[in-house]
Protein backbone atom coordinates (compact mmCIF):
# COMPACT_ATOMS: atom_id res chain seq x y z
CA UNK A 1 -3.54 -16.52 26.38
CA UNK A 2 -2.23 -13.97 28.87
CA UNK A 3 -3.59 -10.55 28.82
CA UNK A 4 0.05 -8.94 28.27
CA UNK A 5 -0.13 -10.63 24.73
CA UNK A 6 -3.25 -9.23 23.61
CA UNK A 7 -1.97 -5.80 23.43
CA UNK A 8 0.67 -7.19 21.65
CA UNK A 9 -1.65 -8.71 19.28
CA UNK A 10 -4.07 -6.71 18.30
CA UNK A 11 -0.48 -3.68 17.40
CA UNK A 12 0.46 -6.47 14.85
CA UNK A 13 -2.62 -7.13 13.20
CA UNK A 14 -3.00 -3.16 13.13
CA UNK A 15 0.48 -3.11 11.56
CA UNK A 16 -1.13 -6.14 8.94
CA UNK A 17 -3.85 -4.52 8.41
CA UNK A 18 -2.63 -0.96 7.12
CA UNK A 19 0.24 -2.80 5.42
CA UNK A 20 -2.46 -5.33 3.35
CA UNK A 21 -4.23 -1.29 2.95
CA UNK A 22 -1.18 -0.29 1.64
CA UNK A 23 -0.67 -2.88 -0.86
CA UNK A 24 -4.36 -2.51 -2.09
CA UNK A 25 -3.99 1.11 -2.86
CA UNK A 26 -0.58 0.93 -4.67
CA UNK A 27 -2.14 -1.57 -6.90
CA UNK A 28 -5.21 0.07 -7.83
CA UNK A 29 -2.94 3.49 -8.65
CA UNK A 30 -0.30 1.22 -10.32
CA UNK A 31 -3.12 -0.62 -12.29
CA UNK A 32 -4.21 2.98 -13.77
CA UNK A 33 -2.57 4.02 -17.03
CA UNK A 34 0.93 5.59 -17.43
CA UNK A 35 -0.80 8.58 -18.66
CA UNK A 36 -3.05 8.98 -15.69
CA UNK A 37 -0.41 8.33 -12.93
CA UNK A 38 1.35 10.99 -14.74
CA UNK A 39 -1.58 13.45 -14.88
CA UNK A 40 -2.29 13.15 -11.32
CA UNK A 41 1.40 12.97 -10.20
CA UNK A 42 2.81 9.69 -9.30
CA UNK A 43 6.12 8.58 -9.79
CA UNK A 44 6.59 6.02 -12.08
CA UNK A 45 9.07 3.21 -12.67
CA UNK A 46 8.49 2.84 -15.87
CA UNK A 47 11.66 4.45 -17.85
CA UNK A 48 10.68 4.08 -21.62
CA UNK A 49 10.98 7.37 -23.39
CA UNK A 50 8.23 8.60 -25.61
């Protein structure tokens, strides 16, 4: 492997890893209770009226 491609590299598997991050933590708030997402503030998707 050349050394201009490990630069290259390891900016993707940064990019991976905060996206995989990312991912992880939108679950675990979307995984919470309507309720609670409300309470602390994050938009929901979910449209039903109550």
């Amino acid at each position: 492997m050349s050394a201009a491609a490990l630069p290259l590299l390891r900016g993707l598997s940064g990019r991976i890893a905060a996206a995989w991050r990312n991912h992880r933590a939108l679950r675990e708030l979307e995984s919470l209770s309507y309720d609670m997402r409300k309470d602390i503030g994050f938009r929901s998707t979910d449209t039903r009226r109550r």
